[in-house]
N, C-alpha and C. Protein backbone atom coordinates (compact mmCIF):
# COMPACT_ATOMS: atom_id res chain seq x y z
N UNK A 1 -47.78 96.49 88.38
CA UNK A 1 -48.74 97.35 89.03
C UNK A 1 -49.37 96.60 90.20
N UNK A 2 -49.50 97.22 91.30
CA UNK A 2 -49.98 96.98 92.61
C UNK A 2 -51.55 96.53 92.73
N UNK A 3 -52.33 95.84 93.56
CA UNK A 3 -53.46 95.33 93.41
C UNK A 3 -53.54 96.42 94.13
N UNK A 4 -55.70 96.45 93.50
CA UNK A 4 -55.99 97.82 93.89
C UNK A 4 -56.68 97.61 95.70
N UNK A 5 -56.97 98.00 96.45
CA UNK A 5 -57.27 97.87 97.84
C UNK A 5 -58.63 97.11 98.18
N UNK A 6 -59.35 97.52 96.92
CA UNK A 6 -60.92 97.29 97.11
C UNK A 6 -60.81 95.92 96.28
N UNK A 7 -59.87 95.25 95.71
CA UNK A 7 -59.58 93.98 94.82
C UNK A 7 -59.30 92.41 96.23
N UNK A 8 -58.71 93.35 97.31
CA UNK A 8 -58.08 92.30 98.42
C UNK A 8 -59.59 91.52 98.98
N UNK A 9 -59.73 90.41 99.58
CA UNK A 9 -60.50 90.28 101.01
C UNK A 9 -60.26 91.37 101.97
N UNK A 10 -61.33 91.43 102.51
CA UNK A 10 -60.95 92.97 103.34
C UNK A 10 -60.46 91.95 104.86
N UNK A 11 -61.31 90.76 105.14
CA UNK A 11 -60.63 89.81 105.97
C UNK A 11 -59.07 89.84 105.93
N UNK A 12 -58.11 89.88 105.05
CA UNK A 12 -57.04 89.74 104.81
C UNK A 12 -55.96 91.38 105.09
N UNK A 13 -56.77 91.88 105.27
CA UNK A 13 -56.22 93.57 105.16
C UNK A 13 -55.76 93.59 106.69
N UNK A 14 -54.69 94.11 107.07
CA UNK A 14 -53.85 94.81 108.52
C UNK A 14 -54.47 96.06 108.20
N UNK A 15 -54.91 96.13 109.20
CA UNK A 15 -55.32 97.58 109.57
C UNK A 15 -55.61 98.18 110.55
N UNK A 16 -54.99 99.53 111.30
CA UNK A 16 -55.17 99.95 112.37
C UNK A 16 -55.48 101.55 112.11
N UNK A 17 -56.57 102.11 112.97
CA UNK A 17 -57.48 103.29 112.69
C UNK A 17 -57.09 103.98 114.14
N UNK A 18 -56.07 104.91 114.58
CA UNK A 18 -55.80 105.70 115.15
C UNK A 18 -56.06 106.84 115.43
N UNK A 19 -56.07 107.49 116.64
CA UNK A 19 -57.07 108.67 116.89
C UNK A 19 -56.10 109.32 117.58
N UNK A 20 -56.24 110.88 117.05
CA UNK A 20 -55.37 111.78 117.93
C UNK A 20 -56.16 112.58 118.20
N UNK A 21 -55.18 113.15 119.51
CA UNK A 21 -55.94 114.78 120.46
C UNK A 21 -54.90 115.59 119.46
N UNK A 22 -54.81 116.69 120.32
CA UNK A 22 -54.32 118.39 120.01
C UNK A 22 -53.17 117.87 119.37
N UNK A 23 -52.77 118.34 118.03
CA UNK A 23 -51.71 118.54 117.33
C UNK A 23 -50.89 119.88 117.67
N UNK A 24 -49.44 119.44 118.02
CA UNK A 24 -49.01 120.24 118.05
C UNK A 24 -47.62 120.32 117.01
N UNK A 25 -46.36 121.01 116.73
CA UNK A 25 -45.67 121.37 115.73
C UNK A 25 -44.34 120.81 116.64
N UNK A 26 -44.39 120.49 117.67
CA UNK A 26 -42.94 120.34 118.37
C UNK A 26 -42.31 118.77 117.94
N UNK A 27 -41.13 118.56 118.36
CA UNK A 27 -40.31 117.58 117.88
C UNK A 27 -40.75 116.05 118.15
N UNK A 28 -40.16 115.13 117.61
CA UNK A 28 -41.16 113.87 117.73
C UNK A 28 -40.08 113.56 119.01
N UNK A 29 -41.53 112.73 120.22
CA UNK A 29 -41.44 112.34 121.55
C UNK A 29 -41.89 110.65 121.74
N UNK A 30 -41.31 110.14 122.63
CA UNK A 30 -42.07 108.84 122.63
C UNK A 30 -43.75 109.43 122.88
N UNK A 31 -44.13 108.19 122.11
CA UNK A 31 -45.72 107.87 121.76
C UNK A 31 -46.36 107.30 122.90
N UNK A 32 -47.55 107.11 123.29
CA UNK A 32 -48.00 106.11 124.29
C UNK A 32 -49.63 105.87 123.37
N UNK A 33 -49.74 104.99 123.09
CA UNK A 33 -50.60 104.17 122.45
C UNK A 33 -51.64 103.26 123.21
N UNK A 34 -52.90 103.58 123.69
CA UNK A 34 -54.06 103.45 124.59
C UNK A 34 -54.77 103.27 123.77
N UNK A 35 -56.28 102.69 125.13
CA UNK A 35 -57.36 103.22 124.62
C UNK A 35 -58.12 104.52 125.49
N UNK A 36 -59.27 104.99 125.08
CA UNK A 36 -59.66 106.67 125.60
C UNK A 36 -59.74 106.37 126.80
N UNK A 37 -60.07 106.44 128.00
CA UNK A 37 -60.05 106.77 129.31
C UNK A 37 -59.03 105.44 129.87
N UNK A 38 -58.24 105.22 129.49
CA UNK A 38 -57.31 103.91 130.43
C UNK A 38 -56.21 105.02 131.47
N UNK A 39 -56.34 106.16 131.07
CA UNK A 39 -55.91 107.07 132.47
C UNK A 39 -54.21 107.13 131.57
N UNK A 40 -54.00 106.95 130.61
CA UNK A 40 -52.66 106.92 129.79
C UNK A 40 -52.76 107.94 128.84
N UNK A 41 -54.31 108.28 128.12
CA UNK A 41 -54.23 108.85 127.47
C UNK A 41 -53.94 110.20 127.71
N UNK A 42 -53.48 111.18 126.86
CA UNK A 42 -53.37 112.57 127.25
C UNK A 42 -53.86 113.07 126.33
N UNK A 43 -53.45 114.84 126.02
CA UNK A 43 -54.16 115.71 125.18
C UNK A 43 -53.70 116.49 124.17
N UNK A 44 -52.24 115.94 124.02
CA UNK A 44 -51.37 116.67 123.37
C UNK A 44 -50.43 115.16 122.33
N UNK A 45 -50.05 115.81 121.20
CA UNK A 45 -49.63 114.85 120.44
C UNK A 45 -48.64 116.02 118.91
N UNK A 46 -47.64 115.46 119.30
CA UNK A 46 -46.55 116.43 117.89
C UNK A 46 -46.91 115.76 116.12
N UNK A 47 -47.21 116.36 115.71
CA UNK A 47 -47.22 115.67 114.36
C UNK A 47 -45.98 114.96 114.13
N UNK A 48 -44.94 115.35 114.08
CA UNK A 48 -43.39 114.37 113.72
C UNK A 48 -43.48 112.98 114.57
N UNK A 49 -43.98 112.98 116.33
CA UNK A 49 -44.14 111.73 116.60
C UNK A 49 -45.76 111.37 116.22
N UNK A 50 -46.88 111.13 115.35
CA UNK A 50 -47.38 110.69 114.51
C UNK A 50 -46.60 109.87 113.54
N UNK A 51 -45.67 110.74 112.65
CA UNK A 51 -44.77 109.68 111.41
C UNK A 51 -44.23 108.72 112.18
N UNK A 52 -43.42 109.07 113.33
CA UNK A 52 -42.70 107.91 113.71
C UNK A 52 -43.28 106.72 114.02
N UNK A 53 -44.31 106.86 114.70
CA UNK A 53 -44.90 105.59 115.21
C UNK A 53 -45.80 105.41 114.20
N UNK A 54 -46.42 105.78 113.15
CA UNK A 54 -46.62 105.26 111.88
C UNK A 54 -45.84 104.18 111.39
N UNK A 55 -44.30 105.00 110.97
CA UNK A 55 -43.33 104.25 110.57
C UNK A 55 -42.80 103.01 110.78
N UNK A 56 -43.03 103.31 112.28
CA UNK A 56 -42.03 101.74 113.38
C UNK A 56 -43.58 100.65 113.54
N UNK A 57 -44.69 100.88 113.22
CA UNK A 57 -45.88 100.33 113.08
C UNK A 57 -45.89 99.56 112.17
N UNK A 58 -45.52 100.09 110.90
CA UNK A 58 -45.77 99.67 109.54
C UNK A 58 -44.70 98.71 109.01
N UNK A 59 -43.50 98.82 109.88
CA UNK A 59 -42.58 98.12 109.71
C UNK A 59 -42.00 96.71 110.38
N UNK A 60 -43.67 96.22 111.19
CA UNK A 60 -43.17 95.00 112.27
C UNK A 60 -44.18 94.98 112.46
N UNK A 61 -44.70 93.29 112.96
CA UNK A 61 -45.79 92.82 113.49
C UNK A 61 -46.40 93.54 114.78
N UNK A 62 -48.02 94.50 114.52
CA UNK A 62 -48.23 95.45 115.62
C UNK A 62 -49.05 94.90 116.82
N UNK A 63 -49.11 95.55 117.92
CA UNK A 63 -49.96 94.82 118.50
C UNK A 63 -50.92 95.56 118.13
N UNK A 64 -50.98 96.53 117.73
CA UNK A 64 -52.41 97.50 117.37
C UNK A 64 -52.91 96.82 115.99
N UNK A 65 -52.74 95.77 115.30
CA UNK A 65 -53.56 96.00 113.52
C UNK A 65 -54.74 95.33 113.97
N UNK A 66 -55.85 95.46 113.76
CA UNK A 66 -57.03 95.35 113.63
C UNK A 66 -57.97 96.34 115.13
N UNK A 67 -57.33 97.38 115.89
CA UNK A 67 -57.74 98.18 116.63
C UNK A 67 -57.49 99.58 116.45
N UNK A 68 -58.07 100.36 117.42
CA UNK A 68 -58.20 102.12 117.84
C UNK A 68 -57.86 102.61 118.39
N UNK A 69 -56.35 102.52 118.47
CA UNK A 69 -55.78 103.31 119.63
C UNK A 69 -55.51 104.75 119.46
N UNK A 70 -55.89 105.39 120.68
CA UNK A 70 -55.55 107.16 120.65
C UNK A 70 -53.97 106.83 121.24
N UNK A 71 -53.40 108.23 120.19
CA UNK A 71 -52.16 108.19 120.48
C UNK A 71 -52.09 109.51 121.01
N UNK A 72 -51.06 109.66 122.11
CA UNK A 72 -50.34 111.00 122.72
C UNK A 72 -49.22 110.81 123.11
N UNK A 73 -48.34 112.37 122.86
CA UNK A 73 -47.05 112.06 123.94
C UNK A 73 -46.97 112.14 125.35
């Protein structure tokens, strides 16, 4: 059985807290990963590219873990 989350140092925890605009239902698109006004961000974002860049995040050293980046396509 897995240690429980609140058992870790929270010092020790990867973690990245991501912010999206308008969800929309269309197919997953490259991501662009900012912060709010760097003139990158946009207003639109597909749920399917959400999983992906979840996925490819979770799976390799990020440059995002311990930041807030808004994501859009």
């Amino acid at each position: 059985m897995g240690k429980l989350v609140s058992s870790y140092n929270s010092r020790e925890l990867k973690w990245t807290l991501f912010r999206v605009p308008f969800l929309g239902n269309g197919e997953a698109a490259p991501v662009t990963a900012t912060y709010t006004g760097s003139g990158k961000d946009g207003m639109f974002l597909s749920r399917k590219s959400i999983v992906a860049w979840t996925l490819k995040e979770m799976g390799q050293d990020s440059e995002w873990i311990g930041k807030t980046p808004v994501l859009c396509n």
